[in-house]
C-alpha atoms as a PDB file:
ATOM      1  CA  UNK A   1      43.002  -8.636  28.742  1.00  0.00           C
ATOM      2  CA  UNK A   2      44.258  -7.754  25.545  1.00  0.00           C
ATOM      3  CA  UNK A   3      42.606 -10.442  23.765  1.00  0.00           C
ATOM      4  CA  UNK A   4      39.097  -9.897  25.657  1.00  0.00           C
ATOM      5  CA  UNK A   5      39.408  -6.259  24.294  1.00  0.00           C
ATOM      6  CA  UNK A   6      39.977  -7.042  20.678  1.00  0.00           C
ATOM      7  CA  UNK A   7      37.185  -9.919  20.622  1.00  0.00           C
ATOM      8  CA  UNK A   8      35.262  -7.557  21.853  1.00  0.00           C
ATOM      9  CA  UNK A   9      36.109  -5.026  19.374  1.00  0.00           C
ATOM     10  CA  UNK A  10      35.455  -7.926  16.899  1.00  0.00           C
ATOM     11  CA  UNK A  11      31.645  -8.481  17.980  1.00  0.00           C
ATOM     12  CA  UNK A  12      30.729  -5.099  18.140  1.00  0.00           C
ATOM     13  CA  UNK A  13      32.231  -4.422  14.462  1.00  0.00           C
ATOM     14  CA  UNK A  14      30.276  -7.914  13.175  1.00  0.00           C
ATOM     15  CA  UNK A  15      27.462  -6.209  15.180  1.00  0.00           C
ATOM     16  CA  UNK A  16      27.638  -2.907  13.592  1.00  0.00           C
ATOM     17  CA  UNK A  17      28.177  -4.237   9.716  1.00  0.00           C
ATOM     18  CA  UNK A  18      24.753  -6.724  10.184  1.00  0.00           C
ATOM     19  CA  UNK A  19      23.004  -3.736  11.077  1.00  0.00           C
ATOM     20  CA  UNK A  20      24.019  -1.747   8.460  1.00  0.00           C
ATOM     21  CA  UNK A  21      23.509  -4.797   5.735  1.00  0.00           C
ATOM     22  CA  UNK A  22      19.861  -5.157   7.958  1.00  0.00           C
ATOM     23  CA  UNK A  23      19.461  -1.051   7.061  1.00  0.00           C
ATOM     24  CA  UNK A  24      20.146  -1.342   3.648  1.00  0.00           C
ATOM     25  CA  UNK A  25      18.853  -4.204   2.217  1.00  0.00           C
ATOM     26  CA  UNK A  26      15.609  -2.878   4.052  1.00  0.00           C
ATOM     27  CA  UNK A  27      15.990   0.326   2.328  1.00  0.00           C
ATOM     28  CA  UNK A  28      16.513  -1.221  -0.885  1.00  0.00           C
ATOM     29  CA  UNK A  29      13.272  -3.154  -0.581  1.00  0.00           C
ATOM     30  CA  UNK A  30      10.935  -0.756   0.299  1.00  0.00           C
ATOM     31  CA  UNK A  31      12.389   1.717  -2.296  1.00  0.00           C
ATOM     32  CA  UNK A  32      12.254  -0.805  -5.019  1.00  0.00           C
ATOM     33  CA  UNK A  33       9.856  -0.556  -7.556  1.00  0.00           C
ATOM     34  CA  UNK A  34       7.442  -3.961  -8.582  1.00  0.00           C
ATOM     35  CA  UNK A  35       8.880  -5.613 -11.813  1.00  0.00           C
ATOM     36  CA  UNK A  36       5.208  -4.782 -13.247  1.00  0.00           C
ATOM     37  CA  UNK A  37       5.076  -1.085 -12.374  1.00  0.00           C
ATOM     38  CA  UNK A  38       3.638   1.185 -14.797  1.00  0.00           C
ATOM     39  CA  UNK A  39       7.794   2.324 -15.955  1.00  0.00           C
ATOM     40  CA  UNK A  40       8.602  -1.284 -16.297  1.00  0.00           C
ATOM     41  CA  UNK A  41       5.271  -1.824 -18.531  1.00  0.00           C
ATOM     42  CA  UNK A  42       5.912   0.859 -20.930  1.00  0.00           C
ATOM     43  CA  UNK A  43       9.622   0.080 -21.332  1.00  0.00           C
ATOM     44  CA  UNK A  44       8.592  -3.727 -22.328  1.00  0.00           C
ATOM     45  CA  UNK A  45       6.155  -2.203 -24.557  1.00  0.00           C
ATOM     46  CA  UNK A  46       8.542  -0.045 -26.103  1.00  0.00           C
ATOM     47  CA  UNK A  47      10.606  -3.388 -26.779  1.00  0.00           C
ATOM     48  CA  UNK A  48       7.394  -5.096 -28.434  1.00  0.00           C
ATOM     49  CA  UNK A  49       7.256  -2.165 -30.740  1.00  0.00           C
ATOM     50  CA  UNK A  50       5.361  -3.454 -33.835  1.00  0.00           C
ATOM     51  CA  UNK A  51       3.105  -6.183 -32.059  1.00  0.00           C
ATOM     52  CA  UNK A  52      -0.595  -5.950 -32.918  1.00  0.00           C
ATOM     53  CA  UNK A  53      -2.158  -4.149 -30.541  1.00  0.00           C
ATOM     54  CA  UNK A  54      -5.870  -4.890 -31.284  1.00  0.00           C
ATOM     55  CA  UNK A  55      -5.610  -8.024 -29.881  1.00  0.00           C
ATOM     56  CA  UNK A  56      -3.865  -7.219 -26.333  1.00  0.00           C
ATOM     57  CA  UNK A  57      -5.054  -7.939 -23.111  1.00  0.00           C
ATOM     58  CA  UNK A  58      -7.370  -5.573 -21.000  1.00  0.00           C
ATOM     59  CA  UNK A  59      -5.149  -3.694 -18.810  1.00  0.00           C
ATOM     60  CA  UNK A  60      -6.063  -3.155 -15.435  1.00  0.00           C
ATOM     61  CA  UNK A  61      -3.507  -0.481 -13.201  1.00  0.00           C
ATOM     62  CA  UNK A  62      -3.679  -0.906  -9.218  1.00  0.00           C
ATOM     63  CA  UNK A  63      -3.005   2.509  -8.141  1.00  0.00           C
ATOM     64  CA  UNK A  64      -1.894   3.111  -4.377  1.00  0.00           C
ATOM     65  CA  UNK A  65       0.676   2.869  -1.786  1.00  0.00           C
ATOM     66  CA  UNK A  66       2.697  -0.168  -0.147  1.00  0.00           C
ATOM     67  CA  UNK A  67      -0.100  -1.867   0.747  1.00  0.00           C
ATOM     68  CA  UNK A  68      -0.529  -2.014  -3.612  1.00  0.00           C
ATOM     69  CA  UNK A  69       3.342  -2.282  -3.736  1.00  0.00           C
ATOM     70  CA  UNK A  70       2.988  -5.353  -2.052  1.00  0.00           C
ATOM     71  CA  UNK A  71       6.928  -5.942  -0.848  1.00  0.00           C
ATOM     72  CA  UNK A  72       5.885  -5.291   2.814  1.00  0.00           C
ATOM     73  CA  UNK A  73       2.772  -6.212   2.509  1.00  0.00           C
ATOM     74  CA  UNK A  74       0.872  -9.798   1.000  1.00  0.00           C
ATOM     75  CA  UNK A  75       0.765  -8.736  -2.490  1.00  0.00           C
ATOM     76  CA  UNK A  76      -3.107  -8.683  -3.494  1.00  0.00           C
ATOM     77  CA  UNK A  77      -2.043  -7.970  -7.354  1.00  0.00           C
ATOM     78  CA  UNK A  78      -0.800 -10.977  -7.205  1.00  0.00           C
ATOM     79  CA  UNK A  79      -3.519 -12.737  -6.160  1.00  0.00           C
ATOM     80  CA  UNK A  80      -5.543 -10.619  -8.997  1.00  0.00           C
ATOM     81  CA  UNK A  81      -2.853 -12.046 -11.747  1.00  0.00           C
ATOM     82  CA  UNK A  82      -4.412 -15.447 -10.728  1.00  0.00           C
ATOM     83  CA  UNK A  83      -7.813 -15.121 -10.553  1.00  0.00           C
ATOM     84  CA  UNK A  84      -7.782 -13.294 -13.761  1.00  0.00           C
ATOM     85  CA  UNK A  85      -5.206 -14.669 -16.184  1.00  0.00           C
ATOM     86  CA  UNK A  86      -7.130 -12.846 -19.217  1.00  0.00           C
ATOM     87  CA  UNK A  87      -6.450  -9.810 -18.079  1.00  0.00           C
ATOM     88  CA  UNK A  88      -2.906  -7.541 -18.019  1.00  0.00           C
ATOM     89  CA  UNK A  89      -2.161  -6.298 -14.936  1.00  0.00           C
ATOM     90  CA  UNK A  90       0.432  -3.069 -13.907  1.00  0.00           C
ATOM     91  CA  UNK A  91       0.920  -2.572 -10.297  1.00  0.00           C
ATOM     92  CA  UNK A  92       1.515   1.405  -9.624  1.00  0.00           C
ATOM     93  CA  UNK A  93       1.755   0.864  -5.661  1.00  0.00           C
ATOM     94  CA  UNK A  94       4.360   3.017  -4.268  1.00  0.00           C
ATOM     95  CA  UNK A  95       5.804   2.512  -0.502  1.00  0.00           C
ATOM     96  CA  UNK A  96       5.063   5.892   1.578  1.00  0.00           C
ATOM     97  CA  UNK A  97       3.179   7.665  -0.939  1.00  0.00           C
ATOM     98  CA  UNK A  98      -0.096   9.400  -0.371  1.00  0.00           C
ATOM     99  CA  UNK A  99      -2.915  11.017  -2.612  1.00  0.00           C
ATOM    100  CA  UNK A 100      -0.529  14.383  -3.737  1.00  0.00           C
ATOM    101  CA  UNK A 101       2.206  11.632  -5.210  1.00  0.00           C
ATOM    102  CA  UNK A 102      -0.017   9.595  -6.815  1.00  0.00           C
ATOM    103  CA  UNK A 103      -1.286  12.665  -8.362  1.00  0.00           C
ATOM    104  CA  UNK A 104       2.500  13.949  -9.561  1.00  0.00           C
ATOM    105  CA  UNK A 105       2.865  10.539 -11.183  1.00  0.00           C
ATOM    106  CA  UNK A 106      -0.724  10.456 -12.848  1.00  0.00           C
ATOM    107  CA  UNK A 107       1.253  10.892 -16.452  1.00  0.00           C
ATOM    108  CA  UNK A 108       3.088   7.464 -16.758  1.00  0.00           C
ATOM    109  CA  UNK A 109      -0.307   5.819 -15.449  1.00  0.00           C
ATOM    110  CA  UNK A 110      -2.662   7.218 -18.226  1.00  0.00           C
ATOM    111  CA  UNK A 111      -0.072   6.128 -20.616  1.00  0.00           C
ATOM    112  CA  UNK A 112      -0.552   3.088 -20.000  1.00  0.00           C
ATOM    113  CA  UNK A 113      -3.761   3.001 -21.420  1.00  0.00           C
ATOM    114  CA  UNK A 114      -5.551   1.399 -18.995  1.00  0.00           C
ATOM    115  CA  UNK A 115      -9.158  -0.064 -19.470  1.00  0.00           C
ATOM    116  CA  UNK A 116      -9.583  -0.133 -15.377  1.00  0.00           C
ATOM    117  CA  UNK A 117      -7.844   1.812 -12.875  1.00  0.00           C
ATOM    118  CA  UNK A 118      -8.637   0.581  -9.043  1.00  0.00           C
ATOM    119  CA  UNK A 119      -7.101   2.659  -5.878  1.00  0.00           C
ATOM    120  CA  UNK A 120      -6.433   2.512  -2.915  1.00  0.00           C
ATOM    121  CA  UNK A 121      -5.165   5.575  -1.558  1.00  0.00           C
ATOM    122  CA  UNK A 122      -5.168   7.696   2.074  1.00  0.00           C
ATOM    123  CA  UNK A 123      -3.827   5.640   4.324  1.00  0.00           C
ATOM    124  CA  UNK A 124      -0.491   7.655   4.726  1.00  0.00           C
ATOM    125  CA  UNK A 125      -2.992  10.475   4.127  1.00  0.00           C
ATOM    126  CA  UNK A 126      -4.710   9.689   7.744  1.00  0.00           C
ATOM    127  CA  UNK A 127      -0.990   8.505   9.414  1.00  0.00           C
ATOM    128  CA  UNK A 128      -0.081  12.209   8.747  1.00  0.00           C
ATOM    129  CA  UNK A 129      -2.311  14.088  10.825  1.00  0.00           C
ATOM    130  CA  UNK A 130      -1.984  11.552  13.856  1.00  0.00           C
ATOM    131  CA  UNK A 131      -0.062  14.279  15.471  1.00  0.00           C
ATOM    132  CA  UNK A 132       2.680  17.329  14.424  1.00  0.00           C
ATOM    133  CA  UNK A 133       5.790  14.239  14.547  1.00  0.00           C
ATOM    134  CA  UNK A 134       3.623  12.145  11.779  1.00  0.00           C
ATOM    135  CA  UNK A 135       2.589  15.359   9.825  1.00  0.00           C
ATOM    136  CA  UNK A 136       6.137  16.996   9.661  1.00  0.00           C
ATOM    137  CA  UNK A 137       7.913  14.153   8.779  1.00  0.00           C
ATOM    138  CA  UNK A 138       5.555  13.052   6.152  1.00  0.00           C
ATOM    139  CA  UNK A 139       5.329  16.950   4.770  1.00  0.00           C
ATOM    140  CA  UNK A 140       9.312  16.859   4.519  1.00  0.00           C
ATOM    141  CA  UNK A 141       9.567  13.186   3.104  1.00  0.00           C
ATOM    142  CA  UNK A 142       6.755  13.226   0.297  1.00  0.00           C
ATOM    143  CA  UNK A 143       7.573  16.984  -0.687  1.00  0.00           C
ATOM    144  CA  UNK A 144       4.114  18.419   0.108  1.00  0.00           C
ATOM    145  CA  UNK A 145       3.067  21.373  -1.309  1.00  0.00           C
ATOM    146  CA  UNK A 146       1.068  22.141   2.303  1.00  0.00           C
ATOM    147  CA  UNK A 147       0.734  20.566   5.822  1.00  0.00           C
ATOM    148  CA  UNK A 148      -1.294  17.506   5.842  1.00  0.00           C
ATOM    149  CA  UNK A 149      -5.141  17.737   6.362  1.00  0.00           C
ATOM    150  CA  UNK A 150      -8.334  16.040   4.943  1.00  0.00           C
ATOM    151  CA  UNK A 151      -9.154  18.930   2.426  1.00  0.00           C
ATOM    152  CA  UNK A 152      -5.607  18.639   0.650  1.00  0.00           C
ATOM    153  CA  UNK A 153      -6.572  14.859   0.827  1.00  0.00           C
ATOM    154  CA  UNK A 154      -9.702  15.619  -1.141  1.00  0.00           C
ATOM    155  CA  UNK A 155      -8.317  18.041  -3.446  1.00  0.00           C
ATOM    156  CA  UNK A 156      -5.928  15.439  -4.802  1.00  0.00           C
ATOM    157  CA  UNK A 157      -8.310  12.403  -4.511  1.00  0.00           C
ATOM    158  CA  UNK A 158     -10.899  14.425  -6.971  1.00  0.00           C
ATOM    159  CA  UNK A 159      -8.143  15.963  -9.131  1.00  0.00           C
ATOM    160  CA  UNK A 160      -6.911  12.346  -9.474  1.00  0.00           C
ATOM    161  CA  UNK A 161     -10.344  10.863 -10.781  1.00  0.00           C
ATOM    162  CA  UNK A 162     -11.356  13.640 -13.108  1.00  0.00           C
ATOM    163  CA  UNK A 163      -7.882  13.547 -14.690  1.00  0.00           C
ATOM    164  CA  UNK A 164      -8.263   9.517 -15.343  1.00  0.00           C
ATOM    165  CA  UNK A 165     -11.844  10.402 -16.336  1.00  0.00           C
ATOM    166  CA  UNK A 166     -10.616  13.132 -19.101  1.00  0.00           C
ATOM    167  CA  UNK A 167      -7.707  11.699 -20.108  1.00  0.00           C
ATOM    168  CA  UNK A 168      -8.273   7.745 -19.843  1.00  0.00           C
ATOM    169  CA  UNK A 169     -11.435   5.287 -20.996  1.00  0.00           C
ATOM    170  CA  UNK A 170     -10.967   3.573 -17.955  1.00  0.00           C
ATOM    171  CA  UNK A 171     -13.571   2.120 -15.791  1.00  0.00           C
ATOM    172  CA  UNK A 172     -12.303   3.581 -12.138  1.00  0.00           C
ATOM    173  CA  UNK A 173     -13.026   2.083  -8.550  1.00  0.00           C
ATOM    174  CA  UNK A 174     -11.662   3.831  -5.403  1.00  0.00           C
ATOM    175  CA  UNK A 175     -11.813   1.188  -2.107  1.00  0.00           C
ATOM    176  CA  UNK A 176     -12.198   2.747   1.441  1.00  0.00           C
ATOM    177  CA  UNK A 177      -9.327   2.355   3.695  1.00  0.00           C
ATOM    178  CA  UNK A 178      -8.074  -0.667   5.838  1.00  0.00           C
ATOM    179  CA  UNK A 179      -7.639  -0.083   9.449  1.00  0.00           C
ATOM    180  CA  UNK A 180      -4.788   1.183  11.280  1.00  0.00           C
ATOM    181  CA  UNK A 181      -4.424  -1.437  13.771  1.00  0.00           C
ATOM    182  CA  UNK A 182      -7.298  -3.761  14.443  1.00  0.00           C
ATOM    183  CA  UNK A 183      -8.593  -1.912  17.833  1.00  0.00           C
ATOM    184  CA  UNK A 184     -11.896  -0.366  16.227  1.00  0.00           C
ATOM    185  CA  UNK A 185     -12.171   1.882  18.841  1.00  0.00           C
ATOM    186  CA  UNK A 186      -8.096   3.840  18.443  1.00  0.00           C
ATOM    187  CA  UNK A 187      -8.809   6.973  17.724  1.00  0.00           C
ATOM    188  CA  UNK A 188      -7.080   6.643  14.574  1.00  0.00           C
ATOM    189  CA  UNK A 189      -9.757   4.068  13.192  1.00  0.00           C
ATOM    190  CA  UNK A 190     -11.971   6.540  14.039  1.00  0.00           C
ATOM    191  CA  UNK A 191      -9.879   9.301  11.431  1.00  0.00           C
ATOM    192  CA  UNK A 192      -9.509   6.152   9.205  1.00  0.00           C
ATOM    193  CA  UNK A 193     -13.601   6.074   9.123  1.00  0.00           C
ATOM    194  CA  UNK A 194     -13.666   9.698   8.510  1.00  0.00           C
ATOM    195  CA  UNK A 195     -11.333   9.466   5.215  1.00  0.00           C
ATOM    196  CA  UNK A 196     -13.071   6.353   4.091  1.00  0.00           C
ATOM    197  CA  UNK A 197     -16.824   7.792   4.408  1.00  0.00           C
ATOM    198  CA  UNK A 198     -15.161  10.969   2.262  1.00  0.00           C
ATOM    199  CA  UNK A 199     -13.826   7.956   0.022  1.00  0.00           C
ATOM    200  CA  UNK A 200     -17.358   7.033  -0.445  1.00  0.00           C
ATOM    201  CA  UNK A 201     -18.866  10.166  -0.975  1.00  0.00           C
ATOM    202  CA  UNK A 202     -16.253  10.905  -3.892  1.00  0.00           C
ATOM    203  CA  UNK A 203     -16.614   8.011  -5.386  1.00  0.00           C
ATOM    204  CA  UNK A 204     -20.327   8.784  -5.635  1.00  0.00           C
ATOM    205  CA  UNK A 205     -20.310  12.710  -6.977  1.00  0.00           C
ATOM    206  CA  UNK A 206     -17.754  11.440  -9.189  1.00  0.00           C
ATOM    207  CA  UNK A 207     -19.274   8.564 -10.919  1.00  0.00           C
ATOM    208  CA  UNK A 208     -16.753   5.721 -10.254  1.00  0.00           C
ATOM    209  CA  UNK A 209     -17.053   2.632  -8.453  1.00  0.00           C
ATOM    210  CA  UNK A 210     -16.721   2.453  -4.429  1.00  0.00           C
ATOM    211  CA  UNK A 211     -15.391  -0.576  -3.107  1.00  0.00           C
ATOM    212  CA  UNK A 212     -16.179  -0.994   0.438  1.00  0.00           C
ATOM    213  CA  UNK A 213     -12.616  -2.461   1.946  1.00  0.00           C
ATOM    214  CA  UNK A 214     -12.959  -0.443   5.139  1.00  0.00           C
ATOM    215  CA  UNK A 215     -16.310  -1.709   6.407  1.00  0.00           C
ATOM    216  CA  UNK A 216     -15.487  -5.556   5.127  1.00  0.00           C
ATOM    217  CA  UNK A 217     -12.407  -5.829   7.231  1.00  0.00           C
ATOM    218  CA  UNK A 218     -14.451  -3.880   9.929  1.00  0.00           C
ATOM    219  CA  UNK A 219     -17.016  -6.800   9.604  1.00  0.00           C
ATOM    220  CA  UNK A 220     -14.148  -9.139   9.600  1.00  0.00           C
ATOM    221  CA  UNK A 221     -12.732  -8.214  12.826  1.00  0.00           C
ATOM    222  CA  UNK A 222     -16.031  -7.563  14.757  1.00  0.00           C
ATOM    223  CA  UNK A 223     -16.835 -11.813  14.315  1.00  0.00           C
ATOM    224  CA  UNK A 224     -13.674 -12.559  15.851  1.00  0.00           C
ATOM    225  CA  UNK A 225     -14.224 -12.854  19.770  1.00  0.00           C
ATOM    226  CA  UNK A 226     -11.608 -11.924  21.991  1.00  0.00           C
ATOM    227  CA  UNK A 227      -9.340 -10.414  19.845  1.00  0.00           C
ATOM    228  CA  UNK A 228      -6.205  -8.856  21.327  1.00  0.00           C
ATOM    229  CA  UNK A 229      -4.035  -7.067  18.869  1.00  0.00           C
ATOM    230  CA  UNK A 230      -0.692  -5.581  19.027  1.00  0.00           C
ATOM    231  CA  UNK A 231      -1.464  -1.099  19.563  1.00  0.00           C
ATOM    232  CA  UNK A 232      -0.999   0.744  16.921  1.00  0.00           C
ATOM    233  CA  UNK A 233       1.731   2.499  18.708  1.00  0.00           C
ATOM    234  CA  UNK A 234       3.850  -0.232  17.895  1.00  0.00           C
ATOM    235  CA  UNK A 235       3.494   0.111  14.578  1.00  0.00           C
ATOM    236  CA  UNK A 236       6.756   1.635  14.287  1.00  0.00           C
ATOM    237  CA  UNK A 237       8.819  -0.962  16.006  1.00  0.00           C
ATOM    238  CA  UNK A 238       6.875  -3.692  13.824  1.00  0.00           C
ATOM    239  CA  UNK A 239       7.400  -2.625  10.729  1.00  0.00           C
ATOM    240  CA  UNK A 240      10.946  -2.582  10.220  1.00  0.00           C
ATOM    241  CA  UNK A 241      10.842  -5.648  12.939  1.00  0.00           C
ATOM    242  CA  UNK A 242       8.867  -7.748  10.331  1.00  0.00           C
ATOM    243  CA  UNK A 243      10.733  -6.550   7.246  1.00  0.00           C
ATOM    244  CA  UNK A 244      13.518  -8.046   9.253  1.00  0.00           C
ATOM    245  CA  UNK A 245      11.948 -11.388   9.818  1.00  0.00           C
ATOM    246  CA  UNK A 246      10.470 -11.806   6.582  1.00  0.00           C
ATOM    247  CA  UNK A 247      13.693 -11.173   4.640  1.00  0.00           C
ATOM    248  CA  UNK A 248      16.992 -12.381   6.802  1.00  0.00           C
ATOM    249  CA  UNK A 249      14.615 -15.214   8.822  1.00  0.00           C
ATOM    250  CA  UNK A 250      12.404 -16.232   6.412  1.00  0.00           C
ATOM    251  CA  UNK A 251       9.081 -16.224   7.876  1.00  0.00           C
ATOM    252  CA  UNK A 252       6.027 -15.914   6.045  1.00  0.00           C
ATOM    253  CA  UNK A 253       4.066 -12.666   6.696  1.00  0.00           C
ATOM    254  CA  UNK A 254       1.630 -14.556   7.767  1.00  0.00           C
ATOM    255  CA  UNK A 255       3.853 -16.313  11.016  1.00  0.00           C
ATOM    256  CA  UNK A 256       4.746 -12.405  11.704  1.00  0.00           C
ATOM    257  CA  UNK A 257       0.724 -11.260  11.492  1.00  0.00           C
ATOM    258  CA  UNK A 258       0.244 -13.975  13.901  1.00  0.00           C
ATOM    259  CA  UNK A 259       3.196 -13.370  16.438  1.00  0.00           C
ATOM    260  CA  UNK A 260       1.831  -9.809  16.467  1.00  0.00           C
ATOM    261  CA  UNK A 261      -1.527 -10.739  17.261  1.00  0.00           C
ATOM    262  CA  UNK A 262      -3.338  -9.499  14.269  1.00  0.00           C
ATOM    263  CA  UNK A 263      -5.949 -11.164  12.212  1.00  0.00           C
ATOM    264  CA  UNK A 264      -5.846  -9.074   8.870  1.00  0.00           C
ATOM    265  CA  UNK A 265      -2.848  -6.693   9.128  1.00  0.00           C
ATOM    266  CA  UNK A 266       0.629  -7.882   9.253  1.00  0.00           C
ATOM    267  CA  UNK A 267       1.922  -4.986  11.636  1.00  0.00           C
ATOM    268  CA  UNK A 268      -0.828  -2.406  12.330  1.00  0.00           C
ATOM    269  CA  UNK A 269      -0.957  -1.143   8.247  1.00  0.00           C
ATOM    270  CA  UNK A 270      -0.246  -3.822   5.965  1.00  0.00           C
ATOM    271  CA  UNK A 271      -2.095  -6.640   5.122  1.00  0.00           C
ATOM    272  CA  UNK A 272      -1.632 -10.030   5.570  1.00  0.00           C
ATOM    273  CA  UNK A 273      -3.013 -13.397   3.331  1.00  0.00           C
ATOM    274  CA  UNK A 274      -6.767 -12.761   4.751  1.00  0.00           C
ATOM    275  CA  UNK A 275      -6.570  -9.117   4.534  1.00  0.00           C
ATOM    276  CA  UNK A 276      -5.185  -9.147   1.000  1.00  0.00           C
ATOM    277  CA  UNK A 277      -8.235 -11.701  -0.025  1.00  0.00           C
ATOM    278  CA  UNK A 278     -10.485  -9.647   0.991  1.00  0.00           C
ATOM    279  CA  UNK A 279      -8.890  -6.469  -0.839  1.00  0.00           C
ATOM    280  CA  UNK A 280      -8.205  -9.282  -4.101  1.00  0.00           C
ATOM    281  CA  UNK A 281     -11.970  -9.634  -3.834  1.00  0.00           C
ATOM    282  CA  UNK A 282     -13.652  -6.564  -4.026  1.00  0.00           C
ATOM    283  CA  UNK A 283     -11.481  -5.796  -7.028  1.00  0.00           C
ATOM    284  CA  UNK A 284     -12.140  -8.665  -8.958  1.00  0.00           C
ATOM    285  CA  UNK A 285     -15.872  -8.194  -8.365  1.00  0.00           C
ATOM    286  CA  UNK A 286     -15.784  -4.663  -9.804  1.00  0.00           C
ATOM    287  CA  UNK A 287     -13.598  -6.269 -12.977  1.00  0.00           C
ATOM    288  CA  UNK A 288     -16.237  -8.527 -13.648  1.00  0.00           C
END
């Protein structure tokens, strides 16, 4: 009895320390910046100090969230370093951040120098105000200044484009937002349509470039017949589910998009290969 006791001691305790090693190494990923974030680009250029800078590369900074981060998420900067090898690209994509924290951390962007700035921004802007659970614990986690709501989102949006405008020579495009989860219909595609038509009508009183990512995937999704996707409800449980499979099993994001029956996403908000492509594309049409 003894010895059932202690083995069973034994499995819990190996249970407990490969969830903990599971929690941390997935808190270590998604808090870890990309090796060509704008910090990262500025320290190697402090290391290059004398190089001639008249004949550099055009810079181009991806400005957004995790879906720009691209550790959870099919990295579409990536795909932009290879379809455009002349260019220099800085990734400034943030897990968990929305349009206020790109805004607090406009300073380390601009000096960069960049000659295009693309973003993607808003879609933890809409997550927040999909009920008062969403909204408080983004208010407490990103350090908002005020409750979530799609005014503060367009306060920040604008302040962020006339800042780059003022302060930068950079050509600026601002994409509409992916869906969250691939059923059209959720209510919370119908809030993401909302924020992305208020994309679109910055973009346009502003003067910068509008890249239409929100009604391409929409496009997308509407030739596929029979489609069944995973609720976004589950979003929650698939997220830190694929995180898990992707880094301690090894499976492609792709394998996990597919197991959770989506065609674009990988787990109701980030993107997988196709859904990246797509995203890859519209920006490399507005750099050319």
């Amino acid at each position: 009895m003894s010895g059932f006791i202690l083995l069973s001691l034994f499995l819990v305790a190996l249970f407990l320390a490969l969830f903990i090693s599971l929690a941390v190494s997935i808190s270590k990923l998604r808090m870890e910046l990309p090796p060509d974030s704008p910090s990262a680009f500025l320290e190697g250029l402090k290391n290059e100090a004398g190089a001639n800078e008249g004949v550099r590369k055009r810079r181009v900074v991806c400005a957004g969230d995790s879906i720009t981060q691209g550790v959870i998420s099919v990295n579409y900067v990536q795909m932009l370093k290879v379809m455009r090898p002349d260019l220099e690209f800085i990734n400034a994509g943030i897990n968990s951040e929305m349009a206020y924290n790109l805004g607090e951390r406009l300073d380390e962007i601009i000096a960069c120098q960049p000659d295009y700035v693309s973003i993607l921004i808003g879609t933890n802007d809409v997550n927040a105000t999909l009920g008062f659970k969403n909204a408080f614990g983004y208010l407490t986690m990103n350090r908002l200044p005020e409750p979530p709501s799609v005014e503060f989102f367009r306060q920040n949006l604008i302040g962020i484009l006339r800042r780059l405008k003022l302060e930068t020579k950079a050509k600026v495009a601002l994409a509409s937002l992916p869906p969250l989860g691939e059923e059209l219909e959720h209510y919370a595609n119908i809030r993401v349509e909302e924020y992305s038509q208020l994309i679109k009508e910055i973009a346009e009183e502003e003067g910068v470039k509008y890249l239409a990512l929100n009604e391409a995937m929409r496009a997308y999704l509407n030739k596929i017949p029979g489609r069944k996707p995973s609720p976004l409800s589950e979003a929650g449980k698939l997220i830190p589910n694929s995180m898990r499979d992707h880094s301690f099993f090894g499976k492609s994001w792709d394998e996990i998009s597919a197991a959770n029956g989506f065609a674009l996403l990988i787990d109701g908000i980030h993107l997988n290969t196709h859904g990246a492509a797509l995203l890859a594309s519209l920006v490399a049409d507005f750099l050319a």
